[in-house]
PDB file of N, CA and C in Angstrom:
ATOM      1  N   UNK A   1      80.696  94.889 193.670  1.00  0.00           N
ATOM      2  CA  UNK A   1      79.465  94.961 194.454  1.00  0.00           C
ATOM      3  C   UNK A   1      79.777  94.540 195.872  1.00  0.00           C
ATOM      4  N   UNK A   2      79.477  95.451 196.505  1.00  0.00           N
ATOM      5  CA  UNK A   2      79.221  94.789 198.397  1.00  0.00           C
ATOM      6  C   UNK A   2      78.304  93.897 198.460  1.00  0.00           C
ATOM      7  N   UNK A   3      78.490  93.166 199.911  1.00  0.00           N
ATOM      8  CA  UNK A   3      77.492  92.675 200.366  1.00  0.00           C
ATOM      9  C   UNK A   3      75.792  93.209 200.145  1.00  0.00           C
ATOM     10  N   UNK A   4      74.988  92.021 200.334  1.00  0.00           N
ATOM     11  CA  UNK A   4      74.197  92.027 200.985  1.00  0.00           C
ATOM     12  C   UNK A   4      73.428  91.147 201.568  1.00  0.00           C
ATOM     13  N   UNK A   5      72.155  91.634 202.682  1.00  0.00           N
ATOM     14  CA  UNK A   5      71.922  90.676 203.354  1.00  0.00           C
ATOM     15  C   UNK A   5      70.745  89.436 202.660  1.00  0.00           C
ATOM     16  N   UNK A   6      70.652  88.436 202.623  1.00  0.00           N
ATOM     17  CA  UNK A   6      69.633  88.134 202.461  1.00  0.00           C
ATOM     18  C   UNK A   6      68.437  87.479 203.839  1.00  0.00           C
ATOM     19  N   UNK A   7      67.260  87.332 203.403  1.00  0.00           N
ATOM     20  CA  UNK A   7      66.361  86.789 204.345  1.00  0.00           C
ATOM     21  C   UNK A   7      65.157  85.739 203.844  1.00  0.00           C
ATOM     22  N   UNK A   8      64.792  85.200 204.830  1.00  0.00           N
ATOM     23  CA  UNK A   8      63.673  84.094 204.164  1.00  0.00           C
ATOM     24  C   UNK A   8      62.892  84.500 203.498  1.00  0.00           C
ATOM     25  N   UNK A   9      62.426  85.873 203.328  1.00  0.00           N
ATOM     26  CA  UNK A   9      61.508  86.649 202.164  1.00  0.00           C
ATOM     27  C   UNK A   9      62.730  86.771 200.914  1.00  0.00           C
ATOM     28  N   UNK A  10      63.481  86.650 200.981  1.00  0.00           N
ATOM     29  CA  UNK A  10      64.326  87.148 199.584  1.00  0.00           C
ATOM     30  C   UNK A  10      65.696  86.027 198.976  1.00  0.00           C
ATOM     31  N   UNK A  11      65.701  84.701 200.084  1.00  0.00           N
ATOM     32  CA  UNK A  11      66.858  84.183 199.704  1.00  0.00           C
ATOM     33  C   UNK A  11      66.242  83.520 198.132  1.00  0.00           C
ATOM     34  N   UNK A  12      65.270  83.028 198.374  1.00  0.00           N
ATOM     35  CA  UNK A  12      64.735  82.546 196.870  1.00  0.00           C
ATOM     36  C   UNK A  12      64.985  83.288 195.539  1.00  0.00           C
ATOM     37  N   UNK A  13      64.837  84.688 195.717  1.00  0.00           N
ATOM     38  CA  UNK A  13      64.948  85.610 194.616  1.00  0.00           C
ATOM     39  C   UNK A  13      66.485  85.990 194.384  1.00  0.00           C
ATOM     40  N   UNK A  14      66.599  85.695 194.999  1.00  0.00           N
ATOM     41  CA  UNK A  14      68.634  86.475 194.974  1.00  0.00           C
ATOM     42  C   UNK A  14      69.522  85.329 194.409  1.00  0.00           C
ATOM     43  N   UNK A  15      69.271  83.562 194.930  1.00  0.00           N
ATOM     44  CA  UNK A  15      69.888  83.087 194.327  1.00  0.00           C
ATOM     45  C   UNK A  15      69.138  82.344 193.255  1.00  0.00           C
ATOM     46  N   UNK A  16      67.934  82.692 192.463  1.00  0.00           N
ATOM     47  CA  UNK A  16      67.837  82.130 191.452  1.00  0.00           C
ATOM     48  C   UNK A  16      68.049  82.526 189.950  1.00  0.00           C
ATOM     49  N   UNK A  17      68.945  83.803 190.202  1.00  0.00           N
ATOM     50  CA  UNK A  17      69.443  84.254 188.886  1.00  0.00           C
ATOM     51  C   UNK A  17      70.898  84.246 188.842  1.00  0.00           C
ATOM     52  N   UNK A  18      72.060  84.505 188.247  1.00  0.00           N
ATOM     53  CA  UNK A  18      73.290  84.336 187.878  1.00  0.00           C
ATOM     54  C   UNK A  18      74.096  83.754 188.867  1.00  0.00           C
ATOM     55  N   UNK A  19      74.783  84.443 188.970  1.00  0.00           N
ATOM     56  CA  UNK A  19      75.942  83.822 190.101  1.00  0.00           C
ATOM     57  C   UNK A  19      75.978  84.473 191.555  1.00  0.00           C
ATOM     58  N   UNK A  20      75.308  83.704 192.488  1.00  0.00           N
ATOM     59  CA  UNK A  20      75.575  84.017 193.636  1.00  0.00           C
ATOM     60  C   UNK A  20      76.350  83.128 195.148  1.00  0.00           C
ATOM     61  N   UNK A  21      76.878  83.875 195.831  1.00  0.00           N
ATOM     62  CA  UNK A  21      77.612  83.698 197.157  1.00  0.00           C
ATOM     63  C   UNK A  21      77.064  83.583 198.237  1.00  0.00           C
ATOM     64  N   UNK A  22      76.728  82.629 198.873  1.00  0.00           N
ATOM     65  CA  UNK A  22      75.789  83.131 199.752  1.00  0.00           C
ATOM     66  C   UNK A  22      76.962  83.020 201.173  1.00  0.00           C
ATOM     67  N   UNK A  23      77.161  84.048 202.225  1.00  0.00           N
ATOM     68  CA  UNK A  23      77.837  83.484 203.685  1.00  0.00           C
ATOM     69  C   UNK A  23      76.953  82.921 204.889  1.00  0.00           C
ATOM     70  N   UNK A  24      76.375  81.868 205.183  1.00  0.00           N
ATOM     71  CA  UNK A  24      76.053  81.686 206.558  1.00  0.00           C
ATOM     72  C   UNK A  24      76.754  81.482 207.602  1.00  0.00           C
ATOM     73  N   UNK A  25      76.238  82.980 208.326  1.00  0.00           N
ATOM     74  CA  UNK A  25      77.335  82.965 209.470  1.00  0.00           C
ATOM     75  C   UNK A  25      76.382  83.554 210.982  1.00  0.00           C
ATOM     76  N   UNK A  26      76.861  83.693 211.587  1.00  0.00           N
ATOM     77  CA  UNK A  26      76.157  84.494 212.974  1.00  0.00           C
ATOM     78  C   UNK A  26      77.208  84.543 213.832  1.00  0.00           C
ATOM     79  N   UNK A  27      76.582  86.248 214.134  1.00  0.00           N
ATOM     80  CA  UNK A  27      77.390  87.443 215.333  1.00  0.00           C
ATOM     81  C   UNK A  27      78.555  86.695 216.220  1.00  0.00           C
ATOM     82  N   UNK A  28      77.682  85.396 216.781  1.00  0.00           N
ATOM     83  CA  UNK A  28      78.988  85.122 217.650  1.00  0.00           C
ATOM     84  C   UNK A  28      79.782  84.012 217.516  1.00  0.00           C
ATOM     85  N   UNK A  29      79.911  83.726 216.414  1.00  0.00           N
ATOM     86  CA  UNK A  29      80.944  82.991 215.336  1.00  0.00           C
ATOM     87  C   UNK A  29      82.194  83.668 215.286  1.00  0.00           C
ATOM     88  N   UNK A  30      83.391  83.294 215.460  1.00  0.00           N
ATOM     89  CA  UNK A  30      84.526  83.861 215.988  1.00  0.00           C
ATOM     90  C   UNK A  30      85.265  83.378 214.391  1.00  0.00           C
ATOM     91  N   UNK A  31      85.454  82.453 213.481  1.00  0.00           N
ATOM     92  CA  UNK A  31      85.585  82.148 212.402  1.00  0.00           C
ATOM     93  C   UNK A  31      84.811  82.702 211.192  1.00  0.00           C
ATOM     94  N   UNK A  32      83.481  82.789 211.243  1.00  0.00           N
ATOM     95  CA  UNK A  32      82.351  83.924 210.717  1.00  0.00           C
ATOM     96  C   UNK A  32      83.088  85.489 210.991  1.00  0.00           C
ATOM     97  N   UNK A  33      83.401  85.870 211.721  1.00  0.00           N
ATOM     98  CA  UNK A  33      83.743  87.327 212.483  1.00  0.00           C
ATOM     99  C   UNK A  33      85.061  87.267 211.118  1.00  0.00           C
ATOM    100  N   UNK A  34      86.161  86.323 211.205  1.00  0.00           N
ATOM    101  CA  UNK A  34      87.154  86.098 210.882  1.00  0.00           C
ATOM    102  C   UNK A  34      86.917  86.335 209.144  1.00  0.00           C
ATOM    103  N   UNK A  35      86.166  85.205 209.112  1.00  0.00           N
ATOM    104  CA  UNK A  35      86.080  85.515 207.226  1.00  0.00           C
ATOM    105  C   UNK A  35      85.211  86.508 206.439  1.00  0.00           C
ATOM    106  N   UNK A  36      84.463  87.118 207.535  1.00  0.00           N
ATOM    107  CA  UNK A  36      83.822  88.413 207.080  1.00  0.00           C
ATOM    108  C   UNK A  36      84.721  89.977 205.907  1.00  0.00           C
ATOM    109  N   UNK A  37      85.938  89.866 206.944  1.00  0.00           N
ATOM    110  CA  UNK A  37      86.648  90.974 205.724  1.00  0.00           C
ATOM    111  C   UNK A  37      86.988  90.152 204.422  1.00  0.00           C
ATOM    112  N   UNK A  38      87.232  89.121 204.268  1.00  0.00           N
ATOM    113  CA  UNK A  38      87.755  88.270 203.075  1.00  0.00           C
ATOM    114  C   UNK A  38      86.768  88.295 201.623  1.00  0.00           C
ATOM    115  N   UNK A  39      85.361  87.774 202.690  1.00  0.00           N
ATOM    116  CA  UNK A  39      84.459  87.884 202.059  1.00  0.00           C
ATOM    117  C   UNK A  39      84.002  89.281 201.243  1.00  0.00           C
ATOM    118  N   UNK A  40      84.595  89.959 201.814  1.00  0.00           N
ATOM    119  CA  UNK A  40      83.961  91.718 201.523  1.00  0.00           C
ATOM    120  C   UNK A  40      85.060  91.923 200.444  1.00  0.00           C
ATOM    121  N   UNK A  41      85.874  91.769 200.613  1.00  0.00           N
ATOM    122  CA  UNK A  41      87.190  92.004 199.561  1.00  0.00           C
ATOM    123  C   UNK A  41      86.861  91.447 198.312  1.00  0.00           C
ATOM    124  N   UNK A  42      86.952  89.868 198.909  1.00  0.00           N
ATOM    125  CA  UNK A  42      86.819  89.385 197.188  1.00  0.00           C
ATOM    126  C   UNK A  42      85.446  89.737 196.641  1.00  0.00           C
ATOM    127  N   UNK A  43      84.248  90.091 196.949  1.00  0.00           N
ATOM    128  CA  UNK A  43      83.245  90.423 196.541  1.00  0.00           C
ATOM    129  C   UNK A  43      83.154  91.528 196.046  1.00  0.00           C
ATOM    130  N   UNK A  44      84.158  92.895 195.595  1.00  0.00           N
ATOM    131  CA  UNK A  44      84.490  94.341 195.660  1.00  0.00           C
ATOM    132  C   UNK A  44      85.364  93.570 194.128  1.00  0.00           C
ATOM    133  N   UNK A  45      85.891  92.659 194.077  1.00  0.00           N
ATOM    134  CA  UNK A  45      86.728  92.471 193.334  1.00  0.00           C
ATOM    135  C   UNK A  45      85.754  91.652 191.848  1.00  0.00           C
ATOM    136  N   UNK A  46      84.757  91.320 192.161  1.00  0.00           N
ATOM    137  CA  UNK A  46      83.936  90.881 191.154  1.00  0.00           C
ATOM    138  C   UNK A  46      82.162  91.273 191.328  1.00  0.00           C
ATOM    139  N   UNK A  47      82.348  92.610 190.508  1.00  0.00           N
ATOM    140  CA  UNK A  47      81.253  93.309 190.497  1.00  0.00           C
ATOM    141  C   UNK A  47      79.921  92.910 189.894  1.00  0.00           C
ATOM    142  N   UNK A  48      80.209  91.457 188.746  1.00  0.00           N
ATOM    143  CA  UNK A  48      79.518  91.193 188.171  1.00  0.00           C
ATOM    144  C   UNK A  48      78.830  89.325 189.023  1.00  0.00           C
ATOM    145  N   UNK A  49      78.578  89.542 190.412  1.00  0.00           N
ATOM    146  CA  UNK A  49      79.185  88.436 191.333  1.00  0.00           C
ATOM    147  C   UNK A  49      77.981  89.125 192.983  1.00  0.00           C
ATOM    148  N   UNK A  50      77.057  88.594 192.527  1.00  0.00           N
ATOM    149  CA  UNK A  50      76.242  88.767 194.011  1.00  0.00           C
ATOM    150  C   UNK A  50      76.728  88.231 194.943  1.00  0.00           C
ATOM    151  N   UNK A  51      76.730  88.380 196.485  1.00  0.00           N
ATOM    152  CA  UNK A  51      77.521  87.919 197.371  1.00  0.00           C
ATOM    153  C   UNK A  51      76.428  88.555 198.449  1.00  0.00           C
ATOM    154  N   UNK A  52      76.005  87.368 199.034  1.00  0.00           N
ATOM    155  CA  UNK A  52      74.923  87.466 200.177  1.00  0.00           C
ATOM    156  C   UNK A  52      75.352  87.012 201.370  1.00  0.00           C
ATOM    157  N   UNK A  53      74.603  87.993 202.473  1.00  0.00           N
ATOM    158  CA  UNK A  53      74.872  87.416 204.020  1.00  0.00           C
ATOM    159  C   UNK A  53      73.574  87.018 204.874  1.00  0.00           C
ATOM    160  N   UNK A  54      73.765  85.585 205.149  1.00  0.00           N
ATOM    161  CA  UNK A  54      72.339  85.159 205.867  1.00  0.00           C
ATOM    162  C   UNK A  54      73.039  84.940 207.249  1.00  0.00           C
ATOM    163  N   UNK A  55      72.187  85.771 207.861  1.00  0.00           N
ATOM    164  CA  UNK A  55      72.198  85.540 209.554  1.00  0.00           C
ATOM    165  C   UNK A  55      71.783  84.232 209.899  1.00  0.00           C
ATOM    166  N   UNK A  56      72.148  83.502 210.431  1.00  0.00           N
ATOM    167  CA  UNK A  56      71.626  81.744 210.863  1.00  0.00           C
ATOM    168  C   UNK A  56      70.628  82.255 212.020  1.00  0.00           C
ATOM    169  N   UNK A  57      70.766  83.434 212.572  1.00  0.00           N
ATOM    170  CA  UNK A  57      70.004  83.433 213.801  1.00  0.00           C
ATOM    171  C   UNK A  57      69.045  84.155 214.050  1.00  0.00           C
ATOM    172  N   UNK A  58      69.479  85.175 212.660  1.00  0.00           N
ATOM    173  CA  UNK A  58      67.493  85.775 212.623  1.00  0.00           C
ATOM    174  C   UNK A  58      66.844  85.204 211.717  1.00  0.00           C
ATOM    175  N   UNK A  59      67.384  83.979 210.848  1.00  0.00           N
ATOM    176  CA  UNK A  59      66.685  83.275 209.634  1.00  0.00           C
ATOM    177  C   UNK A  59      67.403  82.041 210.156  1.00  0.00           C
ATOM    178  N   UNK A  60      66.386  81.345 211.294  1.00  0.00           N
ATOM    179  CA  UNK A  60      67.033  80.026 211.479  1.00  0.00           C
ATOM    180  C   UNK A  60      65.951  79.135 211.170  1.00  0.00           C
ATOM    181  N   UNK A  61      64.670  79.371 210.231  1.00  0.00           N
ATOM    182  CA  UNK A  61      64.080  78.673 210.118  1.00  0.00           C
ATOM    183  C   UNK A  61      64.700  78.338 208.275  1.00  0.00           C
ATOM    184  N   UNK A  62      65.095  79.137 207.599  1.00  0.00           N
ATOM    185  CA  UNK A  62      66.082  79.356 206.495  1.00  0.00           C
ATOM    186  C   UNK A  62      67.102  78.173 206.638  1.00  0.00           C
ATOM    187  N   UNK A  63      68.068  78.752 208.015  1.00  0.00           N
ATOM    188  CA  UNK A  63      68.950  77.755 207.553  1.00  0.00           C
ATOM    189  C   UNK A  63      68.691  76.475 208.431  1.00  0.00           C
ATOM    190  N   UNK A  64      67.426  76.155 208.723  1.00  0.00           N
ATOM    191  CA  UNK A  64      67.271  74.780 209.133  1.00  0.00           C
ATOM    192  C   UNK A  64      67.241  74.056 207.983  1.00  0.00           C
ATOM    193  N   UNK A  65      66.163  74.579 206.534  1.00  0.00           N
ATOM    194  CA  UNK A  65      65.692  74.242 205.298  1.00  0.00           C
ATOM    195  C   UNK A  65      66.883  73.718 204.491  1.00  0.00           C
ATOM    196  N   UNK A  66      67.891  74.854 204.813  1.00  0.00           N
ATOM    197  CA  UNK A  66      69.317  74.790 203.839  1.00  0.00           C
ATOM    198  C   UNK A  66      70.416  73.616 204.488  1.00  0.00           C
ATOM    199  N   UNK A  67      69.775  73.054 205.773  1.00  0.00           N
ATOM    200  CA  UNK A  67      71.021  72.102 206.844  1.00  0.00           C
ATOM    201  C   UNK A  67      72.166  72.742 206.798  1.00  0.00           C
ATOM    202  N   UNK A  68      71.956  73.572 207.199  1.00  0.00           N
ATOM    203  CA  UNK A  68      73.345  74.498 207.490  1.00  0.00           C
ATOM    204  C   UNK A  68      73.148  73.438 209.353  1.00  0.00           C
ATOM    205  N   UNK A  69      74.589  72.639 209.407  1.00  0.00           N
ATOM    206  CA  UNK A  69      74.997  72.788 210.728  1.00  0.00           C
ATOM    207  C   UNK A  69      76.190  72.985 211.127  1.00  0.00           C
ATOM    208  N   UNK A  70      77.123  73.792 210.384  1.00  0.00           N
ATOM    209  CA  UNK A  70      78.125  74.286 211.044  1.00  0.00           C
ATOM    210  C   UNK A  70      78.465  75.828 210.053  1.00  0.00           C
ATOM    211  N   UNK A  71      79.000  76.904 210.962  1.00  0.00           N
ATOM    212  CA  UNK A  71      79.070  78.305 210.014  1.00  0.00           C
ATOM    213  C   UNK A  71      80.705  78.703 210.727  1.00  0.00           C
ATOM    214  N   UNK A  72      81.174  79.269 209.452  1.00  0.00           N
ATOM    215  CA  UNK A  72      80.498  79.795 208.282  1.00  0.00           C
ATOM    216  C   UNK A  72      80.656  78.718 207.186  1.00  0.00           C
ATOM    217  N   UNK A  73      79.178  78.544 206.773  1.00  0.00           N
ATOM    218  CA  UNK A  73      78.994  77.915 205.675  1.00  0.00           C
ATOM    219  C   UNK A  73      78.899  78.465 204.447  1.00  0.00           C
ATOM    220  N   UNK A  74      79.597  77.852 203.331  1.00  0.00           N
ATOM    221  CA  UNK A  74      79.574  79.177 202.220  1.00  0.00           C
ATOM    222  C   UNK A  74      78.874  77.863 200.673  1.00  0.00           C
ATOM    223  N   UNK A  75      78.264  79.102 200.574  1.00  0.00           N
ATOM    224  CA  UNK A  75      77.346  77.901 198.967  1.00  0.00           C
ATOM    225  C   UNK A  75      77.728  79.013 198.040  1.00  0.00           C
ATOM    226  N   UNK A  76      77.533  78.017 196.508  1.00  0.00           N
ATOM    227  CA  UNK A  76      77.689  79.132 195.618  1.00  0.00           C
ATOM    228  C   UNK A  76      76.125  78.776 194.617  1.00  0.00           C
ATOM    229  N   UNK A  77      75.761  79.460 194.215  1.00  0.00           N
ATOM    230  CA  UNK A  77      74.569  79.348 193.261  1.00  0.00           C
ATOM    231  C   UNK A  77      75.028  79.773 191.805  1.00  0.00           C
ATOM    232  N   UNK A  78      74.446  78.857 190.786  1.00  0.00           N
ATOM    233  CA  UNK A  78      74.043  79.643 189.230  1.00  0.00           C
ATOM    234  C   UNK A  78      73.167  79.100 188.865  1.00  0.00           C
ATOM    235  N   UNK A  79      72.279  80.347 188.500  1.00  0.00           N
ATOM    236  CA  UNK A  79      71.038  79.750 188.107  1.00  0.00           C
ATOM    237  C   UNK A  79      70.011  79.491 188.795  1.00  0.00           C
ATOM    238  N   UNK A  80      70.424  79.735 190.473  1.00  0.00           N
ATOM    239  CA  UNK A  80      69.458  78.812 191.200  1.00  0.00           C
ATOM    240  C   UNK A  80      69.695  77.483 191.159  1.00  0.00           C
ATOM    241  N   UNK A  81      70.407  76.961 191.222  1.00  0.00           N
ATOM    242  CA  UNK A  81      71.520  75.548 190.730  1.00  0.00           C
ATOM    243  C   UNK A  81      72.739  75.948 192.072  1.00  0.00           C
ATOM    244  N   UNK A  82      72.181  75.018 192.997  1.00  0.00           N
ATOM    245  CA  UNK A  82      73.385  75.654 194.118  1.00  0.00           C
ATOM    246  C   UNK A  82      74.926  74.370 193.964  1.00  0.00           C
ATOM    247  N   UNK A  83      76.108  74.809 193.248  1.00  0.00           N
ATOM    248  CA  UNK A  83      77.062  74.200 192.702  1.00  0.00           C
ATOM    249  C   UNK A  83      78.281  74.349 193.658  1.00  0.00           C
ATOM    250  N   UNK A  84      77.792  74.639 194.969  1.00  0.00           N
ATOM    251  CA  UNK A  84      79.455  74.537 196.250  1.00  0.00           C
ATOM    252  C   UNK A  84      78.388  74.673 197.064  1.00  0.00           C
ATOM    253  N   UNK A  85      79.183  74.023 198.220  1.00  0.00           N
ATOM    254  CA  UNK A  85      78.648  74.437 199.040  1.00  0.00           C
ATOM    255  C   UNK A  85      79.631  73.787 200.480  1.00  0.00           C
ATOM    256  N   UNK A  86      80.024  74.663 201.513  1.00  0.00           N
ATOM    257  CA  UNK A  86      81.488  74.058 202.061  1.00  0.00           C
ATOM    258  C   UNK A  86      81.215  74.492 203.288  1.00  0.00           C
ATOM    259  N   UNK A  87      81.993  73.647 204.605  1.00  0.00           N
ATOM    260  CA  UNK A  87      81.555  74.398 205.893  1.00  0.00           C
ATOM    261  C   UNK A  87      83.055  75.140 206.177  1.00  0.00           C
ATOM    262  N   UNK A  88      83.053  75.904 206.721  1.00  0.00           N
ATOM    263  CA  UNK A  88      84.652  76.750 207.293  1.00  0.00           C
ATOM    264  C   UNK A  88      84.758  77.605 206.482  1.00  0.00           C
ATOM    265  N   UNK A  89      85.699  78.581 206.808  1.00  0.00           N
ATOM    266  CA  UNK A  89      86.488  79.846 206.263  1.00  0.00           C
ATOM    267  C   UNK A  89      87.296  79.618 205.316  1.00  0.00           C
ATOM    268  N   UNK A  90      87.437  80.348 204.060  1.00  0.00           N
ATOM    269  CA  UNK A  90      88.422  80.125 203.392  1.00  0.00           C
ATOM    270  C   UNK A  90      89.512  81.283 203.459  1.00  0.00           C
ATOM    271  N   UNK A  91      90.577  80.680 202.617  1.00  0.00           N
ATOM    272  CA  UNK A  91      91.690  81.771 203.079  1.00  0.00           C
ATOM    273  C   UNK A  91      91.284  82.678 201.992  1.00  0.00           C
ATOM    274  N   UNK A  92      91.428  84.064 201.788  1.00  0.00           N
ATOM    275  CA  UNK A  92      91.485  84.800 200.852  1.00  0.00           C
ATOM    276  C   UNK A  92      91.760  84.179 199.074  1.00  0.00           C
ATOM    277  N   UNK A  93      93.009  83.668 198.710  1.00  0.00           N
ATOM    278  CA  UNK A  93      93.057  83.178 197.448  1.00  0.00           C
ATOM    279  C   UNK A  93      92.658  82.128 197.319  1.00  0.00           C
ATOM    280  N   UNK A  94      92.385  81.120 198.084  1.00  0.00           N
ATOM    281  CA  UNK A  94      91.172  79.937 197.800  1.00  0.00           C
ATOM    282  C   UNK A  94      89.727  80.655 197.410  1.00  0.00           C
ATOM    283  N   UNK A  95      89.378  81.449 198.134  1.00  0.00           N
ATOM    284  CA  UNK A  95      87.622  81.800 197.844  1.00  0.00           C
ATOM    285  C   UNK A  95      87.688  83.159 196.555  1.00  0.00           C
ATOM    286  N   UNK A  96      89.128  83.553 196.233  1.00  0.00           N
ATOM    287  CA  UNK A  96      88.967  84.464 194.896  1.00  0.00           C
ATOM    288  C   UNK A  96      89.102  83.315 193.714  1.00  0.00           C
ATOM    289  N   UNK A  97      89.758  82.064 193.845  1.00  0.00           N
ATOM    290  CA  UNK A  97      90.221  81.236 193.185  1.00  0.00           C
ATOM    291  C   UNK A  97      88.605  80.279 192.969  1.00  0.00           C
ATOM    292  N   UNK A  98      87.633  80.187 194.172  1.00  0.00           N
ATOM    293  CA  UNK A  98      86.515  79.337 193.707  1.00  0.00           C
ATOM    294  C   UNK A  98      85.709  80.383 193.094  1.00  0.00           C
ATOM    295  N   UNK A  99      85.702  81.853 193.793  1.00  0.00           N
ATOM    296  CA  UNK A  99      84.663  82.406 192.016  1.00  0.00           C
ATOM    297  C   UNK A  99      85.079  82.557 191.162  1.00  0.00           C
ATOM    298  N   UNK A 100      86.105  82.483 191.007  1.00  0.00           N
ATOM    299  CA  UNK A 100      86.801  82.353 189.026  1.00  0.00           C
ATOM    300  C   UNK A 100      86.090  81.123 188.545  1.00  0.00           C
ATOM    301  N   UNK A 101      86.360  79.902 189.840  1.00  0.00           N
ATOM    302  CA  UNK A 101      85.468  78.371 189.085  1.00  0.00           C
ATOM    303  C   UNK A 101      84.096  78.734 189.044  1.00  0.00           C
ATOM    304  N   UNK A 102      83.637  79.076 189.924  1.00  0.00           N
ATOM    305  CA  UNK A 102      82.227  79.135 189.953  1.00  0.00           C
ATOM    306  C   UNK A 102      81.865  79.930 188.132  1.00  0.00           C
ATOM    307  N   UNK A 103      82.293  80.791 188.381  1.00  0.00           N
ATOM    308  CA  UNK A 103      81.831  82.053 187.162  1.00  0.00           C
ATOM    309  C   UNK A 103      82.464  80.990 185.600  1.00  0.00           C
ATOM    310  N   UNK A 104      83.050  80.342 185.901  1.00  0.00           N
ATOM    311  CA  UNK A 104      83.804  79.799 184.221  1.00  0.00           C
ATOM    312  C   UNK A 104      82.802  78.371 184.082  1.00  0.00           C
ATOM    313  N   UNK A 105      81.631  77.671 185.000  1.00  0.00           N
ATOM    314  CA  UNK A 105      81.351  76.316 184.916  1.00  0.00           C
ATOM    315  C   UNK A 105      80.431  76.448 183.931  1.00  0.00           C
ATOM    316  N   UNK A 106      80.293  75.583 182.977  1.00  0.00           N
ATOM    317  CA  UNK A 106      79.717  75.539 181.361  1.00  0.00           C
ATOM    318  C   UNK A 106      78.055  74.456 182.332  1.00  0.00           C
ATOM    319  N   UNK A 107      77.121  75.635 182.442  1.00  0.00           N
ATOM    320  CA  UNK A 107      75.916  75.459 183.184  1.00  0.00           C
ATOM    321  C   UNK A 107      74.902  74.494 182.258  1.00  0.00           C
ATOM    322  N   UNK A 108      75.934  74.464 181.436  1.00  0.00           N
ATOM    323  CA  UNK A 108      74.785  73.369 180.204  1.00  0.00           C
ATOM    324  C   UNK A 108      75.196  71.842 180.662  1.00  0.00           C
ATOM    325  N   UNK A 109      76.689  71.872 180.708  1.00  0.00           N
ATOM    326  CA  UNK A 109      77.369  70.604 181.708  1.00  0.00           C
ATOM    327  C   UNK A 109      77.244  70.326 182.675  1.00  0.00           C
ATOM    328  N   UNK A 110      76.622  71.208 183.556  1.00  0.00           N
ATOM    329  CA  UNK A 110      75.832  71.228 185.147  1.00  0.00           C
ATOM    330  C   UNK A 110      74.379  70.710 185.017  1.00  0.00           C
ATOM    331  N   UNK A 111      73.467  70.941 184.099  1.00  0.00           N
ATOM    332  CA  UNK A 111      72.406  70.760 184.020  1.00  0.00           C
ATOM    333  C   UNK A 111      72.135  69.221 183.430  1.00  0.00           C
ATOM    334  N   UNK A 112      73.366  68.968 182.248  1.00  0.00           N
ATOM    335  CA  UNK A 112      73.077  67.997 181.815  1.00  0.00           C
ATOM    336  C   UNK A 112      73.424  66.347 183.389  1.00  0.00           C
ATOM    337  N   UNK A 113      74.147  66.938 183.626  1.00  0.00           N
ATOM    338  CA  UNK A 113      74.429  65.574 185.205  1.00  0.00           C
ATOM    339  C   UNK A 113      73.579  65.836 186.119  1.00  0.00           C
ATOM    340  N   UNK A 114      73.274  66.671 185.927  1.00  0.00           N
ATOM    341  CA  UNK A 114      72.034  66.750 187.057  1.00  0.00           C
ATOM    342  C   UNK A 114      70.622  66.153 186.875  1.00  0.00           C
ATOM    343  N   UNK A 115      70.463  66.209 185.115  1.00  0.00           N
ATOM    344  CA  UNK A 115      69.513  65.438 184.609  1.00  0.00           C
ATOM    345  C   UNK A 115      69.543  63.806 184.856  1.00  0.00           C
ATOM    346  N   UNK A 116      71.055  63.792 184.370  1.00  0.00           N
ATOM    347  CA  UNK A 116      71.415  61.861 184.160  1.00  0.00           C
ATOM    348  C   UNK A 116      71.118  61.185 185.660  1.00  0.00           C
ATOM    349  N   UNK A 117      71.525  61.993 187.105  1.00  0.00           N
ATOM    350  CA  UNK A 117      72.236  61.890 188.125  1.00  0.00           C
ATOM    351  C   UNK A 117      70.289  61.843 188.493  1.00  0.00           C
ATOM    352  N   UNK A 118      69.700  62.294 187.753  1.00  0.00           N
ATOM    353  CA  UNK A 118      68.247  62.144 188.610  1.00  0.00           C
ATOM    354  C   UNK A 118      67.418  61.281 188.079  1.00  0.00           C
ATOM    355  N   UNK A 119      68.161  60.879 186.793  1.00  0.00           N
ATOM    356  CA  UNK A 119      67.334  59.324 185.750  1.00  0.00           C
ATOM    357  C   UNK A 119      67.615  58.413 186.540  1.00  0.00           C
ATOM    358  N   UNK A 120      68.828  58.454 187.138  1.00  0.00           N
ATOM    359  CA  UNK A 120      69.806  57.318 187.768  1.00  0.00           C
ATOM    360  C   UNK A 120      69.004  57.206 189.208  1.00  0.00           C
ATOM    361  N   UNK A 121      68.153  57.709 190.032  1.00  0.00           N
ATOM    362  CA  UNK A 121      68.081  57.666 190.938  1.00  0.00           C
ATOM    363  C   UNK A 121      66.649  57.111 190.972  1.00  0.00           C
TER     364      UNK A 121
END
């Protein structure tokens, strides 16, 4: 699957089902510019693997919500359960290497620390 974009009407719906990628980046991001083909590659390479692009600058009321303050920022979602979330570019086999993690995390073991981690608080 290619890209696509998301927006403040649709980021809610896109990452609250399986596994998604989200890139926050904008046009004149020279590192954004940079990890854009990477991103497109490994996303071609796992079809079963949404992979979204949020503009910071036509949805900056989005990524005020999300504290995005530095791009490209990259999150990963399951479930709507956002489980990465990192500022900078990755190299090509680091970011094919975190959706293999992302896609293999036992979401029952995610849910359950997230439960304890919010008794605890």
């Amino acid at each position: 699957m290619s890209t696509i974009d998301v927006t403040e009407d649709t980021f809610e719906a896109t990452v609250s089902e399986g596994t998604v990628f989200v890139d926050a980046w904008a046009s004149w991001c020279g590192p954004c510019r940079q990890f854009a083909p990477v991103y497109e590659k490994v996303s071609e390479a796992h079809p079963d693997v949404t992979f979204a692009k949020l503009d910071t600058e036509a949805n900056q009321g989005l990524a005020a919500a999300l504290e995005i303050q530095a791009i490209p920022t990259l999150m990963a979602f399951r479930d709507g359960i956002l489980v990465f979330r990192n500022a900078g570019a990755l190299p090509e086999a680091a970011f094919a290497d975190l959706v293999d993690q992302v896609k293999a995390l036992d979401m029952d073991e995610v849910r359950r620390q997230i439960e304890q981690q919010q008794a605890g608080e």
